[in-house]
PDB file of N, CA and C in Angstrom:
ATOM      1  N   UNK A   1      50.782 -98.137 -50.123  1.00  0.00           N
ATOM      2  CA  UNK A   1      50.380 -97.249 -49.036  1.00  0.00           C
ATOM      3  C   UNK A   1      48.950 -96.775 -49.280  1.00  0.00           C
ATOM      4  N   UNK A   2      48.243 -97.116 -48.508  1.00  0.00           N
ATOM      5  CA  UNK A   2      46.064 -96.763 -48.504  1.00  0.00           C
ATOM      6  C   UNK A   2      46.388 -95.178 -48.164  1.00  0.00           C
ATOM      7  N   UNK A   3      45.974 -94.470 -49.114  1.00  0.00           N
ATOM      8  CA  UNK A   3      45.916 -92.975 -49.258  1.00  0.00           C
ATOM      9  C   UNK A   3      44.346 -92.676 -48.854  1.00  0.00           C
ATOM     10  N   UNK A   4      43.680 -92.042 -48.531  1.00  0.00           N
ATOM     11  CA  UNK A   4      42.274 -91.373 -49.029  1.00  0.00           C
ATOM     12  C   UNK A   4      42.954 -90.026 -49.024  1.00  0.00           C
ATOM     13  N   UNK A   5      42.333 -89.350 -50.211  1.00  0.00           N
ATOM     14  CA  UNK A   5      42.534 -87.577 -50.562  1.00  0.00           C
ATOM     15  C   UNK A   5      40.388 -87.460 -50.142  1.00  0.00           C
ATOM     16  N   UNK A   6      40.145 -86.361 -49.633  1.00  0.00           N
ATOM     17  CA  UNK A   6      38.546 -86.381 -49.558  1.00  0.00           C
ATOM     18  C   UNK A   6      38.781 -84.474 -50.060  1.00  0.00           C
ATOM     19  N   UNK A   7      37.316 -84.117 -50.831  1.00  0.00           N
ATOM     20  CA  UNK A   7      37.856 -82.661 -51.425  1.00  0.00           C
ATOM     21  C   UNK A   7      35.936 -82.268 -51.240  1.00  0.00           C
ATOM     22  N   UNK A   8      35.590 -80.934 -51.990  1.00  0.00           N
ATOM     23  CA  UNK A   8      34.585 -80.657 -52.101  1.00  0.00           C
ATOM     24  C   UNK A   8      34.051 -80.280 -51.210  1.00  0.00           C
ATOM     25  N   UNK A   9      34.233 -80.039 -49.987  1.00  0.00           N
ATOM     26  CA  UNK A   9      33.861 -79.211 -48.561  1.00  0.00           C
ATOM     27  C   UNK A   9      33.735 -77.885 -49.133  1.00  0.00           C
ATOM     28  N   UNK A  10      33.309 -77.121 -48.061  1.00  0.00           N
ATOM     29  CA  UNK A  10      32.815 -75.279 -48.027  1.00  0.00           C
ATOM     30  C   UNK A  10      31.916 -75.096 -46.831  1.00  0.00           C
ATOM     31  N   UNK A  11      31.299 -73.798 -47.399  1.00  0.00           N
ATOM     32  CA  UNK A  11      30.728 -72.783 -46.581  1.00  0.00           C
ATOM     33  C   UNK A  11      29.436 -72.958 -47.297  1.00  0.00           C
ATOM     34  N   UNK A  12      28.121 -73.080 -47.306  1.00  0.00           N
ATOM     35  CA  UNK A  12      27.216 -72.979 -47.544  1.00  0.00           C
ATOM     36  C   UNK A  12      25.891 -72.447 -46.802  1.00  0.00           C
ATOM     37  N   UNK A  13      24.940 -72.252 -47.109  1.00  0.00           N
ATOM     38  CA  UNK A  13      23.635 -71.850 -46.576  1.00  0.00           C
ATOM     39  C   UNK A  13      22.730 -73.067 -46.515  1.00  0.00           C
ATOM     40  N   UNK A  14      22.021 -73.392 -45.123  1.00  0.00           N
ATOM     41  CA  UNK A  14      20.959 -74.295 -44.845  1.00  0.00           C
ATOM     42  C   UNK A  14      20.134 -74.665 -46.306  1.00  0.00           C
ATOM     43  N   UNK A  15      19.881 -75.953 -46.605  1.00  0.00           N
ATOM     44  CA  UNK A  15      18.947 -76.014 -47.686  1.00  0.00           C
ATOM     45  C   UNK A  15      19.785 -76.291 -49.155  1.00  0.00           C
ATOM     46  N   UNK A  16      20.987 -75.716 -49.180  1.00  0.00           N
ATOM     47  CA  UNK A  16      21.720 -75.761 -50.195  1.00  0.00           C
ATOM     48  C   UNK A  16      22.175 -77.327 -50.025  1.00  0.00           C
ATOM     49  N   UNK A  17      23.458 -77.711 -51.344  1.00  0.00           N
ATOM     50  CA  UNK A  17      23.673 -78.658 -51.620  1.00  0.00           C
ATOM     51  C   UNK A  17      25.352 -78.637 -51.280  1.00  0.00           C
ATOM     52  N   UNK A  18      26.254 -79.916 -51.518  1.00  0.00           N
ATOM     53  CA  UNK A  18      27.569 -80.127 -51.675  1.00  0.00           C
ATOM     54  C   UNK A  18      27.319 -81.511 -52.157  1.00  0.00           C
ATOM     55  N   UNK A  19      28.524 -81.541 -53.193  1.00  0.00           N
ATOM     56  CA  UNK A  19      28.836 -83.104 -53.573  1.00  0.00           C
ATOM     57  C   UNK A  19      30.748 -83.206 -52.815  1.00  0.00           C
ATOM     58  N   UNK A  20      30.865 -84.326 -52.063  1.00  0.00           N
ATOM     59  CA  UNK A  20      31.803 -84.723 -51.811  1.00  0.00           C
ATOM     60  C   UNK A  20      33.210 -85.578 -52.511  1.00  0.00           C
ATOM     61  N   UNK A  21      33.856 -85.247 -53.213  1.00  0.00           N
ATOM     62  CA  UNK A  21      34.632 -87.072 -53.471  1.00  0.00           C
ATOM     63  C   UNK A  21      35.738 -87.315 -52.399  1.00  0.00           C
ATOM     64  N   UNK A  22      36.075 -88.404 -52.804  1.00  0.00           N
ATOM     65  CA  UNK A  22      37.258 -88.846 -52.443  1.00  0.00           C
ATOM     66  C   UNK A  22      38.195 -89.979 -53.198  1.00  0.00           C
ATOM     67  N   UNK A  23      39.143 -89.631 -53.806  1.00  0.00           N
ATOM     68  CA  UNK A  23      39.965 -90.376 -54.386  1.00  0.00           C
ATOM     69  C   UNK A  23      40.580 -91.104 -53.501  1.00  0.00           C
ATOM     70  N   UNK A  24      40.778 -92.805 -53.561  1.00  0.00           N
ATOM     71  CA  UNK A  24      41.721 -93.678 -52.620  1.00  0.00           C
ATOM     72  C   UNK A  24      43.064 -94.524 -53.622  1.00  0.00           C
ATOM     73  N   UNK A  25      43.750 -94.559 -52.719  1.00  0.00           N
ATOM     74  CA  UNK A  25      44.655 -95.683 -53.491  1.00  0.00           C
ATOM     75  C   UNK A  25      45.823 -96.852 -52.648  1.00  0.00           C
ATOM     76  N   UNK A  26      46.209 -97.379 -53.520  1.00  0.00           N
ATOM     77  CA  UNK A  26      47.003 -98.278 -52.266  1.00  0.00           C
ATOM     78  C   UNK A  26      46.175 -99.427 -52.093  1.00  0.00           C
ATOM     79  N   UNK A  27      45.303 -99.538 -52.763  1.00  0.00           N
ATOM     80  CA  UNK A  27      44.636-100.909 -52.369  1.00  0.00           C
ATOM     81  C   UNK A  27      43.155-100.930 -53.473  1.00  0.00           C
ATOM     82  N   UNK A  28      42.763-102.441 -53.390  1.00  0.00           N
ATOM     83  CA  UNK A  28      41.961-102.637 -54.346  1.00  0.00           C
ATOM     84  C   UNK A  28      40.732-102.393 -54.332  1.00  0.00           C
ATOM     85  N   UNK A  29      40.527-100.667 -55.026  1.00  0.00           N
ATOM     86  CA  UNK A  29      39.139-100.479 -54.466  1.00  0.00           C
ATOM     87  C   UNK A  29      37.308-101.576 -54.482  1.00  0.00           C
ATOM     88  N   UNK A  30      37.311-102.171 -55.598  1.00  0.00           N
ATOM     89  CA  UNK A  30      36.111-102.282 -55.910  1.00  0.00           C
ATOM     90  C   UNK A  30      36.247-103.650 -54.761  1.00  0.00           C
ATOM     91  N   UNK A  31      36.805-104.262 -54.382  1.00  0.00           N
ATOM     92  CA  UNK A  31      36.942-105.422 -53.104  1.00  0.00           C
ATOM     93  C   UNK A  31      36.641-105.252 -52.371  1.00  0.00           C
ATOM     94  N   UNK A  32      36.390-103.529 -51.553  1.00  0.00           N
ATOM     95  CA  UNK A  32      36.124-103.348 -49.979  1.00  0.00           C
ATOM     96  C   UNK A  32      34.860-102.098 -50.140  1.00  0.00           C
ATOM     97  N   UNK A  33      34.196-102.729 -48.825  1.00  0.00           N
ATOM     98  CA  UNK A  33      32.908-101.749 -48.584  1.00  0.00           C
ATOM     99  C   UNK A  33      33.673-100.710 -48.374  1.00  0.00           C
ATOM    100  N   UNK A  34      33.126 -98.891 -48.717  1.00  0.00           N
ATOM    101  CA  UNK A  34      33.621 -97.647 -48.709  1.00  0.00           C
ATOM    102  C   UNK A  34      32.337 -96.895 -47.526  1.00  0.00           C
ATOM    103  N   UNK A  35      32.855 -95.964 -46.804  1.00  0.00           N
ATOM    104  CA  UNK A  35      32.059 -95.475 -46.249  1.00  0.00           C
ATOM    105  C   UNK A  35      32.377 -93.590 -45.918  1.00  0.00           C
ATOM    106  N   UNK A  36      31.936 -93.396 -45.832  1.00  0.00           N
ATOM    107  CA  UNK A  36      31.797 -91.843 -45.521  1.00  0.00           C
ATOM    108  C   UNK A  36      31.676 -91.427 -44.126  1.00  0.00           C
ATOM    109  N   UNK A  37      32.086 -90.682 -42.984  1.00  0.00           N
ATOM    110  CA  UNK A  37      32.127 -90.850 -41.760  1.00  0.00           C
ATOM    111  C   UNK A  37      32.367 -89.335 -41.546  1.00  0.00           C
ATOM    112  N   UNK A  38      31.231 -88.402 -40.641  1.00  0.00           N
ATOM    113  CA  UNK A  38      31.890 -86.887 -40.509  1.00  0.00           C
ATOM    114  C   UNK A  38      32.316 -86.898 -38.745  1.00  0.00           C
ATOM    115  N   UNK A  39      32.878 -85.592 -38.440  1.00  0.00           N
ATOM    116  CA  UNK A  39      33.281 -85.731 -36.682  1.00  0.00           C
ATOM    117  C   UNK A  39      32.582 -84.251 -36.571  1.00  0.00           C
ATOM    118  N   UNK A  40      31.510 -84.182 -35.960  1.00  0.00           N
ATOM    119  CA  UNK A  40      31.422 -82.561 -35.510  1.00  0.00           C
ATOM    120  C   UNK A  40      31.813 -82.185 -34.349  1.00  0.00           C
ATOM    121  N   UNK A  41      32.046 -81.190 -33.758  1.00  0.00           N
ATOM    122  CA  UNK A  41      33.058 -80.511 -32.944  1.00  0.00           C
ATOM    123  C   UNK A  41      32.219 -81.146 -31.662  1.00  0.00           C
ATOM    124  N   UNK A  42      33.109 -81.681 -30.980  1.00  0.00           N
ATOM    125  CA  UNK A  42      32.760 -82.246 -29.789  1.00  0.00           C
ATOM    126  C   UNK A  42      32.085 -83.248 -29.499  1.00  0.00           C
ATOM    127  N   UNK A  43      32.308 -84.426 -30.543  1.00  0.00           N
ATOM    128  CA  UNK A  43      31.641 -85.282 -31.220  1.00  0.00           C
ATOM    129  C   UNK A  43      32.316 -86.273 -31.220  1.00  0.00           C
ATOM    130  N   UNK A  44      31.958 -87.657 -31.430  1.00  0.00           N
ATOM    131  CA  UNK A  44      32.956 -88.747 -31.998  1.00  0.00           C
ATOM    132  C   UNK A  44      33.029 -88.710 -33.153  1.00  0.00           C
ATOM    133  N   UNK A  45      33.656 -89.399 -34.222  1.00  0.00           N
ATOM    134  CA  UNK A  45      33.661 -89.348 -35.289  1.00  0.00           C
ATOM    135  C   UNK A  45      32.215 -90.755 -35.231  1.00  0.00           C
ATOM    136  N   UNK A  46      31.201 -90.485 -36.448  1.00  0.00           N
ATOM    137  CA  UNK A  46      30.138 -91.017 -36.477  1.00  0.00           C
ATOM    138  C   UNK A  46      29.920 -91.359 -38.246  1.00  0.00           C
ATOM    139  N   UNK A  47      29.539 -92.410 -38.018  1.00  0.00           N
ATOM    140  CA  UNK A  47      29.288 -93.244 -39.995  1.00  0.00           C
ATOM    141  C   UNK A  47      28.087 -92.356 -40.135  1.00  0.00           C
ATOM    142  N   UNK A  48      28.199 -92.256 -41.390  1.00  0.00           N
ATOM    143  CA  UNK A  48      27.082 -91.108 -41.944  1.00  0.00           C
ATOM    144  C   UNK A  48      26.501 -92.094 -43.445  1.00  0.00           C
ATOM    145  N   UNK A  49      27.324 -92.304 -43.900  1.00  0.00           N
ATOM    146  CA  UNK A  49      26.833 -93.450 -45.210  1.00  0.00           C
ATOM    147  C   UNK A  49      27.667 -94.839 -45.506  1.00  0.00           C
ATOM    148  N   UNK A  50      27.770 -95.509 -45.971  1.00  0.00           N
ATOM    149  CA  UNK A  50      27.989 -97.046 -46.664  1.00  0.00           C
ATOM    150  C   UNK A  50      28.018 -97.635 -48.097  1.00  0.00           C
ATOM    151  N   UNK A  51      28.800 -97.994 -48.093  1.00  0.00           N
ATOM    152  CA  UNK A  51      27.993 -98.600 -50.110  1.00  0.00           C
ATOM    153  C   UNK A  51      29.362 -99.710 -49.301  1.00  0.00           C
ATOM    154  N   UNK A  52      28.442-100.944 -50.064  1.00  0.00           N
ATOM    155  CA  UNK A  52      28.454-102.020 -49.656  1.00  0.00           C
ATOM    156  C   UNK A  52      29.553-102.733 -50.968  1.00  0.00           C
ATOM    157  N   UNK A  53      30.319-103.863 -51.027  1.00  0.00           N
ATOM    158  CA  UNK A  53      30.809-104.267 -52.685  1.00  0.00           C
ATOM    159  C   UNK A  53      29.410-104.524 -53.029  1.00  0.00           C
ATOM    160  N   UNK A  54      28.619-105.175 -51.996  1.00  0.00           N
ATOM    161  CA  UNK A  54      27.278-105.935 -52.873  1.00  0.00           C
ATOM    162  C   UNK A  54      26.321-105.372 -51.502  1.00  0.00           C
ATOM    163  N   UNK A  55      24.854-105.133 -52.234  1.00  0.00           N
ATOM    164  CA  UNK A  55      23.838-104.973 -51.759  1.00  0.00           C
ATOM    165  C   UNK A  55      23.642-103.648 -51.311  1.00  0.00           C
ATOM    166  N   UNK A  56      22.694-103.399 -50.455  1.00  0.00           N
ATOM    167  CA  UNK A  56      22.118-102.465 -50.288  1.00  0.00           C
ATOM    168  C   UNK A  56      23.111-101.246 -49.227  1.00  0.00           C
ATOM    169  N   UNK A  57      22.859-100.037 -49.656  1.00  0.00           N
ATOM    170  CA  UNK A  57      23.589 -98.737 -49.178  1.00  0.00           C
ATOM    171  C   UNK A  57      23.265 -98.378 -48.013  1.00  0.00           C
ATOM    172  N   UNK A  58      24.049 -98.102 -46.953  1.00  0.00           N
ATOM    173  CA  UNK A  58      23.542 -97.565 -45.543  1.00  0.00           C
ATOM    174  C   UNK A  58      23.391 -96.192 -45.306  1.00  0.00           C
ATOM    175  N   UNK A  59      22.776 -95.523 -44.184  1.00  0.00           N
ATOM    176  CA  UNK A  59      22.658 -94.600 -44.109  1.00  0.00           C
ATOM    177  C   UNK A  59      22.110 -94.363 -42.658  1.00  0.00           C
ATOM    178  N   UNK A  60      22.901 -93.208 -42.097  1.00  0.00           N
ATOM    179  CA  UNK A  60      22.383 -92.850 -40.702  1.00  0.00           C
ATOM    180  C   UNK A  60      21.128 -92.350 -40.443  1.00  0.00           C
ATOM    181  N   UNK A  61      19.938 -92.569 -40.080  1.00  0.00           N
ATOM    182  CA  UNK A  61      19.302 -91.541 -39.996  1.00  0.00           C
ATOM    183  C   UNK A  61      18.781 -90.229 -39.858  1.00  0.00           C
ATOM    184  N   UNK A  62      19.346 -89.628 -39.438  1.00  0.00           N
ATOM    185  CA  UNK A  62      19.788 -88.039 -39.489  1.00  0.00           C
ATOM    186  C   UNK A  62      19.888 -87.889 -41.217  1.00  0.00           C
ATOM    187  N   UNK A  63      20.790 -88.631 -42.293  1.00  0.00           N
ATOM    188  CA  UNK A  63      20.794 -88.053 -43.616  1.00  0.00           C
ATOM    189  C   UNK A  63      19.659 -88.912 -44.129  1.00  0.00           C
ATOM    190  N   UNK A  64      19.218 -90.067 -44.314  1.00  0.00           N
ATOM    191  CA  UNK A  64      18.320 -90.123 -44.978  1.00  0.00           C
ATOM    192  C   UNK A  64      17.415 -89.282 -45.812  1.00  0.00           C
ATOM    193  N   UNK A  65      17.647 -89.769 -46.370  1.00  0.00           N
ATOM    194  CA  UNK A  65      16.902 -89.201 -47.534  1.00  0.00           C
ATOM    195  C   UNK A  65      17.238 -87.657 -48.321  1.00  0.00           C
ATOM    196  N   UNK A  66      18.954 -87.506 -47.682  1.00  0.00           N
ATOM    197  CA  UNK A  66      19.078 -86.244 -47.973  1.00  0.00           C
ATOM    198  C   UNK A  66      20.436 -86.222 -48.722  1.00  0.00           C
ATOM    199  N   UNK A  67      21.287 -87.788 -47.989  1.00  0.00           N
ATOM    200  CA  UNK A  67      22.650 -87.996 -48.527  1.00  0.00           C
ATOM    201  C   UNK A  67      22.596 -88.994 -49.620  1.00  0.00           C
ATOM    202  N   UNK A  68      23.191 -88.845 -50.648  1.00  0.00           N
ATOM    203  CA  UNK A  68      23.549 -90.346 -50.855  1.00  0.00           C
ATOM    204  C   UNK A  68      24.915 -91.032 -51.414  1.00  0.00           C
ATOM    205  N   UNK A  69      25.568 -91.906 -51.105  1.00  0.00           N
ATOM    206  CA  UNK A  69      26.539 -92.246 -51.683  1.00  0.00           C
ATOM    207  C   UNK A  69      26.638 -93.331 -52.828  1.00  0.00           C
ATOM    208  N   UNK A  70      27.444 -92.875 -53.656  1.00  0.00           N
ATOM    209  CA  UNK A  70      27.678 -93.654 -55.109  1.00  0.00           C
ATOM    210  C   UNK A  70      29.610 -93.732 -54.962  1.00  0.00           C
ATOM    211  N   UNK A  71      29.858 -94.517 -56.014  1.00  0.00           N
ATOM    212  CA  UNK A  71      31.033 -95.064 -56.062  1.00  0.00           C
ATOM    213  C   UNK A  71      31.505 -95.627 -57.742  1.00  0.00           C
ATOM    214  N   UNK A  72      32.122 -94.698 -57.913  1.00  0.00           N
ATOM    215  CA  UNK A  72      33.192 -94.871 -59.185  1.00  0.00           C
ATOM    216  C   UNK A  72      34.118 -95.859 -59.226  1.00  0.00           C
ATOM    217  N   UNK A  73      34.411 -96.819 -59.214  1.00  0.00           N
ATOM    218  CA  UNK A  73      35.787 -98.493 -58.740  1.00  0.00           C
ATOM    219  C   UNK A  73      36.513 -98.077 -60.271  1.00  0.00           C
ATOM    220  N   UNK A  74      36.164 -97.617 -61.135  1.00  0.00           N
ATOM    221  CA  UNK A  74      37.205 -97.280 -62.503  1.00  0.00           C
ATOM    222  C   UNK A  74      37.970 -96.405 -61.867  1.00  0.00           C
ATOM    223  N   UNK A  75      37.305 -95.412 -61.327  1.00  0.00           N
ATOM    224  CA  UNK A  75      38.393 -94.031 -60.857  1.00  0.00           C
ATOM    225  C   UNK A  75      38.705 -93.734 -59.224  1.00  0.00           C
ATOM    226  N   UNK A  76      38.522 -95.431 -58.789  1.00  0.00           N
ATOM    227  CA  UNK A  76      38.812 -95.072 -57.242  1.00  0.00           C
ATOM    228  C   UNK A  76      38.452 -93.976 -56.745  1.00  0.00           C
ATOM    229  N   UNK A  77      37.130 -93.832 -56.945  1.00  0.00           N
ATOM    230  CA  UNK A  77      36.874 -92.421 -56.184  1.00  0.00           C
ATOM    231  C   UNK A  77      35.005 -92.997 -55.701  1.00  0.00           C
ATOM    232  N   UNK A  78      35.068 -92.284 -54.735  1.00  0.00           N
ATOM    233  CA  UNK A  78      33.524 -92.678 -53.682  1.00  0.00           C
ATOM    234  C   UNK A  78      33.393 -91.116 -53.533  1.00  0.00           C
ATOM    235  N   UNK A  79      31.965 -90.947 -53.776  1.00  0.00           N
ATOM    236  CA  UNK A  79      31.348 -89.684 -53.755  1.00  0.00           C
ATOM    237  C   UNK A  79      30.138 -89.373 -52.398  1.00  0.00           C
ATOM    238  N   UNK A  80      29.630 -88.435 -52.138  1.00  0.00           N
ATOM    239  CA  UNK A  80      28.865 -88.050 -50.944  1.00  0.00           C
ATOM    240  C   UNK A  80      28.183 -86.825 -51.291  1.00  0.00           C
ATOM    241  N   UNK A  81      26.756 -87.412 -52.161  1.00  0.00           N
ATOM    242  CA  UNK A  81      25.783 -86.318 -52.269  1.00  0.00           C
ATOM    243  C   UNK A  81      24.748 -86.039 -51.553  1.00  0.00           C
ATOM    244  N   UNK A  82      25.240 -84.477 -50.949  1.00  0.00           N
ATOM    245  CA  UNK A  82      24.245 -83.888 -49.646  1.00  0.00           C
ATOM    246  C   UNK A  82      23.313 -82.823 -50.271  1.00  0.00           C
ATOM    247  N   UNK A  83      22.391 -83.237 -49.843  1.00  0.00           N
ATOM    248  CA  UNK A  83      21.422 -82.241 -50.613  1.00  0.00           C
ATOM    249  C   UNK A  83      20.886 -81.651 -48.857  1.00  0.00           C
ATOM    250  N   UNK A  84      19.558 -80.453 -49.414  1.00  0.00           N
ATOM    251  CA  UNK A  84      19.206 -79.573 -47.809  1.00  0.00           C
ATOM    252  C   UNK A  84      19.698 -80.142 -47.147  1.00  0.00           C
ATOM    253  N   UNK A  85      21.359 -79.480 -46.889  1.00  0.00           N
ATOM    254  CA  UNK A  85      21.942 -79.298 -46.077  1.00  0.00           C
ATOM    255  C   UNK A  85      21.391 -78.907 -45.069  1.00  0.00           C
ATOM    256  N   UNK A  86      21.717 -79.232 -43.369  1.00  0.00           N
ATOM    257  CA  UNK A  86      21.471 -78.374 -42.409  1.00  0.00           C
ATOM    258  C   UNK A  86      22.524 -77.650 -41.811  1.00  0.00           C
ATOM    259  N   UNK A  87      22.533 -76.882 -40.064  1.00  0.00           N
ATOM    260  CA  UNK A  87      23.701 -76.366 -39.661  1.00  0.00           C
ATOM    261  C   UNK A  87      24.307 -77.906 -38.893  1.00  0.00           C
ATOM    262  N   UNK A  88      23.190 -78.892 -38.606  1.00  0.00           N
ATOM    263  CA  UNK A  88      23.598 -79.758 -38.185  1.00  0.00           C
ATOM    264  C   UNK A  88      24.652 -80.633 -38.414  1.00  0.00           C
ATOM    265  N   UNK A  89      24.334 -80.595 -39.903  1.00  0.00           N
ATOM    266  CA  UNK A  89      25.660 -81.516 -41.081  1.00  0.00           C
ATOM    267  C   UNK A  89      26.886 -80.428 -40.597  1.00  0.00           C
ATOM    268  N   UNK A  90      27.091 -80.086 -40.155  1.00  0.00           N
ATOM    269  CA  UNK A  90      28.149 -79.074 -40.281  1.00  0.00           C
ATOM    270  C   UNK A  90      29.693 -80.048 -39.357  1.00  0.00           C
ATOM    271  N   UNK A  91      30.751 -79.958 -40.037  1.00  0.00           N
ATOM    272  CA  UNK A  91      31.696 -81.215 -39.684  1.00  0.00           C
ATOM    273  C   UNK A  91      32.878 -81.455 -40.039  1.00  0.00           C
ATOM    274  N   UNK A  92      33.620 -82.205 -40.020  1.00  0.00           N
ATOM    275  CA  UNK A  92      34.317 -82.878 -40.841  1.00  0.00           C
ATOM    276  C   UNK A  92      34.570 -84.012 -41.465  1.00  0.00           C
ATOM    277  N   UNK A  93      34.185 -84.355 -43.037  1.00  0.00           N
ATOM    278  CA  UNK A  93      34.308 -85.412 -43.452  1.00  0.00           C
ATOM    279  C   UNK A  93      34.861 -86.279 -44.037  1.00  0.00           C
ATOM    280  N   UNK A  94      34.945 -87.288 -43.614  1.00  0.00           N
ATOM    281  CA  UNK A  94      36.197 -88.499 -43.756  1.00  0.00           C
ATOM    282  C   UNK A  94      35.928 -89.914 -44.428  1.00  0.00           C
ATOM    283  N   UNK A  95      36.640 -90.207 -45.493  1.00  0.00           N
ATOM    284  CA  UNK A  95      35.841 -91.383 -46.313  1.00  0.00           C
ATOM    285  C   UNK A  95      36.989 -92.677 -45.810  1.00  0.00           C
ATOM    286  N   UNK A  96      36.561 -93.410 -45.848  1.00  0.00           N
ATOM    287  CA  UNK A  96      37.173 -94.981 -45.191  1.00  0.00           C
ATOM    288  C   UNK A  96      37.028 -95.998 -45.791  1.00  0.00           C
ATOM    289  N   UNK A  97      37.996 -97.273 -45.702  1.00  0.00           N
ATOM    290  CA  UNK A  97      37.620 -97.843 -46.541  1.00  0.00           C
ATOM    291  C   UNK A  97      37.760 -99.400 -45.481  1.00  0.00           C
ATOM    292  N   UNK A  98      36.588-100.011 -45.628  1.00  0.00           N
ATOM    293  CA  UNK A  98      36.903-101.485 -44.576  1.00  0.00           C
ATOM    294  C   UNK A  98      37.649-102.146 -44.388  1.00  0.00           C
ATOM    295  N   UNK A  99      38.806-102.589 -43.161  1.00  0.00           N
ATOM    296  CA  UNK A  99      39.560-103.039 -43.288  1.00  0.00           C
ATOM    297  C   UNK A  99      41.062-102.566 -43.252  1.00  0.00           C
ATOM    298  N   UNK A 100      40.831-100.893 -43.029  1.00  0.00           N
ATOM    299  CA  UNK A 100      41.968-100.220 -42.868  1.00  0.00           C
ATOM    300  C   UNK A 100      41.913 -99.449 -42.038  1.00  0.00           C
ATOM    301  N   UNK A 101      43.037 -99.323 -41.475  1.00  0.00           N
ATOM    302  CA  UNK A 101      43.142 -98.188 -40.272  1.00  0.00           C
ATOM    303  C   UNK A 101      43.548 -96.632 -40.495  1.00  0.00           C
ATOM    304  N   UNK A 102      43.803 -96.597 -42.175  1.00  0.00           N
ATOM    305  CA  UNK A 102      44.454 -95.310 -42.225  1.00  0.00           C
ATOM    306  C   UNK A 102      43.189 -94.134 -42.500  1.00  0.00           C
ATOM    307  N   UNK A 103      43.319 -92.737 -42.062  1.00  0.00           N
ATOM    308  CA  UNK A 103      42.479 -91.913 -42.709  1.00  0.00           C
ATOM    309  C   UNK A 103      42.767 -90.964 -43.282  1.00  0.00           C
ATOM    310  N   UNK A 104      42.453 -90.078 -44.133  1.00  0.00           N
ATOM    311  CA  UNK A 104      42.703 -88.939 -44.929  1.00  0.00           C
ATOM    312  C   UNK A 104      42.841 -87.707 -43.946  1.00  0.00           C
ATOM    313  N   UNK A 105      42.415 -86.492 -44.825  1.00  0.00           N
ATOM    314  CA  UNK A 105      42.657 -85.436 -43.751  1.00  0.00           C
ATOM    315  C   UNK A 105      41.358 -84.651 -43.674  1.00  0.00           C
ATOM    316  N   UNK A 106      40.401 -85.465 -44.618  1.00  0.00           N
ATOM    317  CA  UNK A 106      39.132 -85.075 -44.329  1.00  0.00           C
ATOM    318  C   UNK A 106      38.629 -83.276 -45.043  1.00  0.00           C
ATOM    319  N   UNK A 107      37.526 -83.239 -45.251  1.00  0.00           N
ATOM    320  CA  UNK A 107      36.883 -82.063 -45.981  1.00  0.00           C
ATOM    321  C   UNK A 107      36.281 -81.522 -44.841  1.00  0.00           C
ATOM    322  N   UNK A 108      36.114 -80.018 -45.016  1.00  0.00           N
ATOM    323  CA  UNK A 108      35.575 -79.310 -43.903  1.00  0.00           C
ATOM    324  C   UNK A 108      34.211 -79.022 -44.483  1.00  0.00           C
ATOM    325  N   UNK A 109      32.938 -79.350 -44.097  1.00  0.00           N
ATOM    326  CA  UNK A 109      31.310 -78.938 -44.289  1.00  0.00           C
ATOM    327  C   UNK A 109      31.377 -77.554 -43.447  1.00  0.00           C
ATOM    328  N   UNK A 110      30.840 -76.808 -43.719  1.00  0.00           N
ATOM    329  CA  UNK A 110      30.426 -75.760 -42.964  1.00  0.00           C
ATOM    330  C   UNK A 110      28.380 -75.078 -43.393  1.00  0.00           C
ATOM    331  N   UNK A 111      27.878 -75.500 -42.408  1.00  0.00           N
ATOM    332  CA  UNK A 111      26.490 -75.182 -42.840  1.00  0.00           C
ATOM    333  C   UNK A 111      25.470 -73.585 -42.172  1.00  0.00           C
ATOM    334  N   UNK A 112      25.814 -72.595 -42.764  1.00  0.00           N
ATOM    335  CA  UNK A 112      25.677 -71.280 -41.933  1.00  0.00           C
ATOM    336  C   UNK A 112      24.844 -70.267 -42.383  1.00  0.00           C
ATOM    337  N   UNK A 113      24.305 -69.859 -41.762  1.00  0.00           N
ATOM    338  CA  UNK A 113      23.395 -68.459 -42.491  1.00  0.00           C
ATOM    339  C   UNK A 113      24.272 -67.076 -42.221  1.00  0.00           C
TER     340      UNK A 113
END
């Protein structure tokens, strides 16, 4: 059964930071591209980052240069480091894995003064 658990959400101030993980299981992580995906309120749900099995890492424009994702395949876990945060990032985020239809229950961002 393809689990994602996603953790590390909060309340923060513009400019500040969050690191994301997400532990998966049920399937063979280091085989499938992982991606990171948030939904803000009234929003579709929208890809925000990528890590590829091979090559180069994606990224929406909006985070550039602010997110980045890395990936642990020993500890099935894919991470999501947000640095100056905005109120914009503000969301819910959901890690995925290619090839599956199931999703977690997602971390809540909150970006607020």
């Amino acid at each position: 059964q393809v689990q994602f658990v996603e953790s590390g959400g909060g309340l923060v101030q513009p400019g500040e930071s969050l690191r994301l993980s997400c532990l998966a299981s049920g399937f063979t992580f280091s085989a499938h591209s992982l991606q990171w995906y948030r939904q803000i309120p009234g929003k579709t749900r929208e890809l925000v980052a990528s890590s590829p099995r091979k090559g180069n890492d994606f990224y929406a424009q909006s985070v550039k240069s602010r997110f980045t994702i890395s990936r642990n395949n020993a500890l099935n876990t894919v991470y999501l480091e947000m640095n100056n945060l905005k109120p914009e990032d503000t969301g819910v985020y959901y890690c995925h894995a290619d090839g599956y239809s199931t999703w977690g229950q997602g971390t809540r961002v909150t970006v607020s003064s």
